[in-house]
Protein backbone atom coordinates (compact mmCIF):
# COMPACT_ATOMS: atom_id res chain seq x y z
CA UNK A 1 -6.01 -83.63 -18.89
CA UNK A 2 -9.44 -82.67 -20.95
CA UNK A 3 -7.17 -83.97 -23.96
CA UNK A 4 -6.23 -87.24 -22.65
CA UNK A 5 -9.51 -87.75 -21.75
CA UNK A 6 -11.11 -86.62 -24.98
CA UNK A 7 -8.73 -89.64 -25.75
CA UNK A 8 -9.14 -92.10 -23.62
CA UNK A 9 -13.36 -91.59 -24.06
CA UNK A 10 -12.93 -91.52 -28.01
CA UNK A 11 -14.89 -88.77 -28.45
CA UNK A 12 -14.97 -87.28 -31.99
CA UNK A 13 -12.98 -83.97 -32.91
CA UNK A 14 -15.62 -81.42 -32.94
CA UNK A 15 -15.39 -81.80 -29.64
CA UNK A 16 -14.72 -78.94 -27.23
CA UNK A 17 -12.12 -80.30 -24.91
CA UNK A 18 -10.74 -77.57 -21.98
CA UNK A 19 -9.36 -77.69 -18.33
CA UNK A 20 -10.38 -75.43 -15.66
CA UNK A 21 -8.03 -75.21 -12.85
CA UNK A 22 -9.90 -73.83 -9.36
CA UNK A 23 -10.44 -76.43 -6.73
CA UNK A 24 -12.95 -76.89 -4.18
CA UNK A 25 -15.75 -74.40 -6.22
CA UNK A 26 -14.39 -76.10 -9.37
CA UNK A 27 -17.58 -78.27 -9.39
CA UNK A 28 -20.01 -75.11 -9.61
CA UNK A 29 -17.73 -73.29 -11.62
CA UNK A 30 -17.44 -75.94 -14.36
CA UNK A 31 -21.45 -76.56 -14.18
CA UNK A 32 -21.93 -72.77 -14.98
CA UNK A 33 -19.29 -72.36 -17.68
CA UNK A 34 -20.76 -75.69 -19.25
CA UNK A 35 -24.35 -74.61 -19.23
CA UNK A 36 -23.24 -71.05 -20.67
CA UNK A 37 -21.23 -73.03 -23.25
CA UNK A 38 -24.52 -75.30 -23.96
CA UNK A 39 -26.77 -71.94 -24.27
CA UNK A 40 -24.59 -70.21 -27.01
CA UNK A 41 -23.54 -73.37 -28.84
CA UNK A 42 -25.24 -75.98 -31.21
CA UNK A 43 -24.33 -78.16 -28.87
CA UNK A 44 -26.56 -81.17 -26.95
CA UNK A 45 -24.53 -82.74 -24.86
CA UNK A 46 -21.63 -81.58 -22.36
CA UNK A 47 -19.02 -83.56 -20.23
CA UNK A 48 -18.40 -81.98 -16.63
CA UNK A 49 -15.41 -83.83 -15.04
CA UNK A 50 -13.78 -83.20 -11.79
CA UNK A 51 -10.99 -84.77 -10.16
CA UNK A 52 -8.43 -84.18 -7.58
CA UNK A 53 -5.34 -85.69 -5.87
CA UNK A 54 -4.66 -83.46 -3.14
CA UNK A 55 -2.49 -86.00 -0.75
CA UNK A 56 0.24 -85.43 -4.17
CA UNK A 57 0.90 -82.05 -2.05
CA UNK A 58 -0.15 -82.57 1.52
CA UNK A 59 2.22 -82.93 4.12
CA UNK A 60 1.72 -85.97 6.11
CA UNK A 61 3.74 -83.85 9.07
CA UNK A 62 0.88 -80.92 8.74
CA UNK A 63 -1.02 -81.17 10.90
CA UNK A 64 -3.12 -78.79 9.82
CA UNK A 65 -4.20 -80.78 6.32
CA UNK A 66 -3.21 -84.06 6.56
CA UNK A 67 -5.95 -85.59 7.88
CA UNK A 68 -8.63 -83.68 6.62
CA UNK A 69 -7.71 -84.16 2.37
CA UNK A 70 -9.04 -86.85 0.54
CA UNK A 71 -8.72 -88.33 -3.24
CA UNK A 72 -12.20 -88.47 -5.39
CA UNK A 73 -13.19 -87.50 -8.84
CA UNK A 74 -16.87 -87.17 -10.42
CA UNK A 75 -18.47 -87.30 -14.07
CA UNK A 76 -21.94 -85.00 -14.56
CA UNK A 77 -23.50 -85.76 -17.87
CA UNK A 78 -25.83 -82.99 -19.57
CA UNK A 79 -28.49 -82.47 -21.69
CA UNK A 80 -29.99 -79.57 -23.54
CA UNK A 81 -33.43 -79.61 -23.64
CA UNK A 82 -36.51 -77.11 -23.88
CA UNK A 83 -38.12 -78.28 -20.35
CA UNK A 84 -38.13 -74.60 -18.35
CA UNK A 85 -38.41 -76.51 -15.30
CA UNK A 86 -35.26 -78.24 -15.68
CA UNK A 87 -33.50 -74.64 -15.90
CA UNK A 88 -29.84 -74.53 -13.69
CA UNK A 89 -29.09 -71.59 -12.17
CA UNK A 90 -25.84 -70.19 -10.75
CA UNK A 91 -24.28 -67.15 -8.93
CA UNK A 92 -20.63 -66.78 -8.59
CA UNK A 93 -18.33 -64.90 -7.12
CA UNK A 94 -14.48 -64.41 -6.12
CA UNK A 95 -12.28 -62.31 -3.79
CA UNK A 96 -8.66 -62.19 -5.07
CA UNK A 97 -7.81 -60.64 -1.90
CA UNK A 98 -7.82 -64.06 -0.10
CA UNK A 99 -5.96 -65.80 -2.56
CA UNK A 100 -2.73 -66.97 0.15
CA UNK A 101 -5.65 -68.10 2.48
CA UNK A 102 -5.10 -71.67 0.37
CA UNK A 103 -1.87 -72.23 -1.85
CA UNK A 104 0.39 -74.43 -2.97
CA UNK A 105 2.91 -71.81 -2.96
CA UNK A 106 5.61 -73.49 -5.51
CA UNK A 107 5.61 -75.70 -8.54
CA UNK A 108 3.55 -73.36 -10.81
CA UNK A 109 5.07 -71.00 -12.94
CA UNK A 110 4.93 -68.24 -10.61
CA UNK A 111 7.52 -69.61 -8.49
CA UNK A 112 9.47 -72.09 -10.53
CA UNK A 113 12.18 -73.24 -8.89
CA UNK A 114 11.47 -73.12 -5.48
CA UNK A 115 13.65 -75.25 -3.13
CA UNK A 116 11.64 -78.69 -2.40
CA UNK A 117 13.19 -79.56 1.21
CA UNK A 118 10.95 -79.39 3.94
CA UNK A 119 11.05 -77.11 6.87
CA UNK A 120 8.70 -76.00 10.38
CA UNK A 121 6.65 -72.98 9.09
CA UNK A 122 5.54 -70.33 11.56
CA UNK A 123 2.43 -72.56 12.85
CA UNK A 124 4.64 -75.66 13.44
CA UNK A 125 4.00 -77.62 11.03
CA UNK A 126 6.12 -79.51 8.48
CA UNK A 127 5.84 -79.35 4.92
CA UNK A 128 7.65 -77.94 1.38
CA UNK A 129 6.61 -74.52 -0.40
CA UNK A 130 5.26 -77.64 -2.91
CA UNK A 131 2.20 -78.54 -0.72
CA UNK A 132 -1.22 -77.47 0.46
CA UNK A 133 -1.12 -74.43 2.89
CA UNK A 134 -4.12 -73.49 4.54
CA UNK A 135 -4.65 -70.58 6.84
CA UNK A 136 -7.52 -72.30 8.41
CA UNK A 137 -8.99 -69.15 10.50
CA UNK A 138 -9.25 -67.12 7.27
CA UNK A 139 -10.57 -69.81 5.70
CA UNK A 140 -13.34 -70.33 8.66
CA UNK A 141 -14.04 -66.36 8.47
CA UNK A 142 -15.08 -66.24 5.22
CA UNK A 143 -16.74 -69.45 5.14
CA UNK A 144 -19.09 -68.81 7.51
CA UNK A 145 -19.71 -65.13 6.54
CA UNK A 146 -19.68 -64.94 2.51
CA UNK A 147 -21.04 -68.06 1.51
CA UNK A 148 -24.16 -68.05 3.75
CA UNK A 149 -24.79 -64.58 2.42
CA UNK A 150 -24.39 -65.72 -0.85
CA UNK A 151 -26.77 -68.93 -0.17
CA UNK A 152 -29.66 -66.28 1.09
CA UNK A 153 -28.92 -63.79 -2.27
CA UNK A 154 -29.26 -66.66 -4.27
CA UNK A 155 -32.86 -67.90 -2.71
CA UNK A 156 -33.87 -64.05 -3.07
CA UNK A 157 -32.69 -63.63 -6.43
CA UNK A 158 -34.54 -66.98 -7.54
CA UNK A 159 -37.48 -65.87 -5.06
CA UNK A 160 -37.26 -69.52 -3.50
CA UNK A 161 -36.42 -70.87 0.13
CA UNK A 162 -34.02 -73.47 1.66
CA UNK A 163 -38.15 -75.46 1.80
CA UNK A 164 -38.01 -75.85 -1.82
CA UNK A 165 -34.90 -77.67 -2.34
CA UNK A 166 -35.16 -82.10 -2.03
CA UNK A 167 -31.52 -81.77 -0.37
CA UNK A 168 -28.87 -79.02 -0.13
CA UNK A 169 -25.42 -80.04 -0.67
CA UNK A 170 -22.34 -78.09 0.16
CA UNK A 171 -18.69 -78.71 -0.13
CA UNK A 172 -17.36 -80.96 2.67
CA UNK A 173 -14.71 -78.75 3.67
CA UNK A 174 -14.93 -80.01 7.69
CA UNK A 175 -17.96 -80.92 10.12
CA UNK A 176 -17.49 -78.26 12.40
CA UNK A 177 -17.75 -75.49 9.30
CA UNK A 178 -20.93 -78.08 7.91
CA UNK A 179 -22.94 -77.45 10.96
CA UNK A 180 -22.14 -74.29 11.36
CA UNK A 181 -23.81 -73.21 8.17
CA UNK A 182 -27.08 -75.64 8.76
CA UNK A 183 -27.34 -73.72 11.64
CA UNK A 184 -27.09 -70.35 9.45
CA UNK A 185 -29.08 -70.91 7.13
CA UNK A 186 -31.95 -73.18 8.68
CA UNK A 187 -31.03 -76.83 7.08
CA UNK A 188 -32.25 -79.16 8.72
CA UNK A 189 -30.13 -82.51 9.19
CA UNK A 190 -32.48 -84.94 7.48
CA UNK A 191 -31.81 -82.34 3.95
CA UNK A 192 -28.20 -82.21 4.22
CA UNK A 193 -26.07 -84.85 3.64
CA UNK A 194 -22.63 -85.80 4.69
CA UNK A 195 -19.39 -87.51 3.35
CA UNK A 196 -16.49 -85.77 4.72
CA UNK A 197 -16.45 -88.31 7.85
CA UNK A 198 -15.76 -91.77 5.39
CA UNK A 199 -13.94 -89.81 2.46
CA UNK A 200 -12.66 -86.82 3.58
CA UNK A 201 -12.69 -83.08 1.77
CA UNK A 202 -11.54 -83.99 -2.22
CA UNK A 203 -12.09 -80.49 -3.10
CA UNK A 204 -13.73 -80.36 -6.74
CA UNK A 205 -15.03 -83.75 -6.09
CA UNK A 206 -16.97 -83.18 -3.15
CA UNK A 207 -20.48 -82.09 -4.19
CA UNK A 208 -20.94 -84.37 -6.80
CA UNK A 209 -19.31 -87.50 -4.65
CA UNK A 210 -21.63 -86.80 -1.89
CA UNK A 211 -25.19 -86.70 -4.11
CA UNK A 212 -23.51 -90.47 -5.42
CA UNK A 213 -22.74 -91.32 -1.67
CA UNK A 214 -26.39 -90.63 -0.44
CA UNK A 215 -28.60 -91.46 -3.09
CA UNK A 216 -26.29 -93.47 -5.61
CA UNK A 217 -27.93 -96.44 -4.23
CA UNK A 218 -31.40 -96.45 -4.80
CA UNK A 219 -33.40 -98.12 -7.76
CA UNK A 220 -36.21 -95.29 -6.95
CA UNK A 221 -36.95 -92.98 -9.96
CA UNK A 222 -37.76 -89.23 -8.71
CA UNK A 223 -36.78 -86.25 -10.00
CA UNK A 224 -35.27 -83.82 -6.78
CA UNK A 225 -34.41 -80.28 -6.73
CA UNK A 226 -30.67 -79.70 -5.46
CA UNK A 227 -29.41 -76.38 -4.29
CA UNK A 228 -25.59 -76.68 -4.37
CA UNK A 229 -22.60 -74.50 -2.53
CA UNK A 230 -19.21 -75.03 -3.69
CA UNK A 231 -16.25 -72.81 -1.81
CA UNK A 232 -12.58 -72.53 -1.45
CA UNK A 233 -9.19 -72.05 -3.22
CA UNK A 234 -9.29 -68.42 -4.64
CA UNK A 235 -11.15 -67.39 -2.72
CA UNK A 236 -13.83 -68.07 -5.10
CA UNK A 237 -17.56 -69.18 -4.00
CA UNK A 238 -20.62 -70.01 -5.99
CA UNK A 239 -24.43 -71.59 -5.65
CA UNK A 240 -25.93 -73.78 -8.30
CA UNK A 241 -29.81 -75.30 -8.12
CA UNK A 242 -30.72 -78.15 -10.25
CA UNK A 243 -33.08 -80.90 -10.62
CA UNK A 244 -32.02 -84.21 -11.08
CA UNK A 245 -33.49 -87.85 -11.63
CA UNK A 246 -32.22 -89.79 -9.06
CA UNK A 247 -32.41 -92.88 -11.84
CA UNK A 248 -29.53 -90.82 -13.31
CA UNK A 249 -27.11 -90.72 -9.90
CA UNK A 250 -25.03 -93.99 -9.59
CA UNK A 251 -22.97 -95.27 -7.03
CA UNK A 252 -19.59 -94.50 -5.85
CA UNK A 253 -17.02 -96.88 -7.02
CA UNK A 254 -13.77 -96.60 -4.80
CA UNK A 255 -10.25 -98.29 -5.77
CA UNK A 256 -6.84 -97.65 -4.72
């Protein structure tokens, strides 16, 4: 995919061009591999891209998924420059352990040539080895436990608070889970926006589609300081703060 569009954007061939495959903490993942990639490198500029289809491989018989997936994608543009206050940070982390929790457990490598006929699974629900599986109580377990922990290490380790961020932005995985960790973690309603209810959870997309969805609109110039949670498929986790101009967010453009 980074190839084809490496292509399709006729960029030139010094170029570094790479796919990262992760999911819904793909979008904090990419920003800190791309910003470690920027420190060590000549390089100026760097092209973050997520995208993801995820009703390719969702059941519409589960009903566990199928209404909660959407389609989105997202382009983050960045520059290196010598402004300290402008400085991104990120903390990351992972837990193997939970890795069935979400899976598409066929049509990688791993499992080849799995049969693709559908069949009721153990929770009633209809769908191939070739689509989304989600256990969602694990999933809520370790939502609601981990990445709140790892929101409050973050603020300690960067000696800020949830006060000094503009608007904190985490993945739209559901409502329910969204509230729960306002509640956690003191964010008040007016700080945290909201997409999942008009486009659904698009995984990598989410973050980024969300900033475009609630301030993609304005024609006001002001630089505001994001704190960003991105968590999921893995399990992997991760918190990224970063200012941006909101001159530089545009709007969401939707097409079928």
């Amino acid at each position: 995919t980074a190839c084809v569009l490496h292509k399709r954007l006729k960029l030139n061939k010094d170029c570094y061009a790479v796919d990262m495959n992760l999911g819904c903490s793909a979008f904090v993942y990419g920003l800190a591999t791309i910003c470690s990639l920027l420190q060590c490198s000549t390089s100026k500029y760097a092209l973050l891209i997520v995208g993801e289809t995820m009703t390719k491989i969702t059941s519409p018989e589960d009903r566990s998924v199928a209404m909660l997936f959407g389609d989105g994608g997202g382009a983050i543009l960045l520059e290196k420059t010598e402004n300290k206050s402008d400085v991104i940070q990120c903390l990351l982390k992972t837990d193997g352990e939970g890795y069935k929790a979400i899976i598409a457990p066929a049509g990688g490598f791993r499992n080849l040539h799995a049969t693709t006929e559908e069949f009721t699974w153990d929770d009633g629900n209809v769908r191939s080895l070739y689509n989304t599986v989600m256990n969602g109580d694990d999933v809520f377990s370790f939502t609601i436990s981990d990445v709140p922990r790892t929101i409050k290490e973050f603020l300690a380790k960067t000696e800020t608070t949830i006060d000094d961020y503009d608007s904190c932005v985490l993945h739209q995985a559901n409502g329910f889970i969204l509230k729960m960790l306002a509640k956690k973690l003191k964010i008040s309603e007016d700080k945290m926006p909201i997409s999942i209810d008009r486009y659904g959870n698009t995984s990598a997309a989410a973050i980024p589609l969300t900033i475009s969805d609630a301030f993609g609109n304005t024609d006001e110039s002001k630089s505001m300081k994001f704190l960003m949670s991105g968590f999921g498929v893995g399990l992997s986790w991760g918190v990224v703060s970063a200012s941006i101009d909101t001159k530089n967010i545009y709007p969401i453009v939707e097409t079928d």
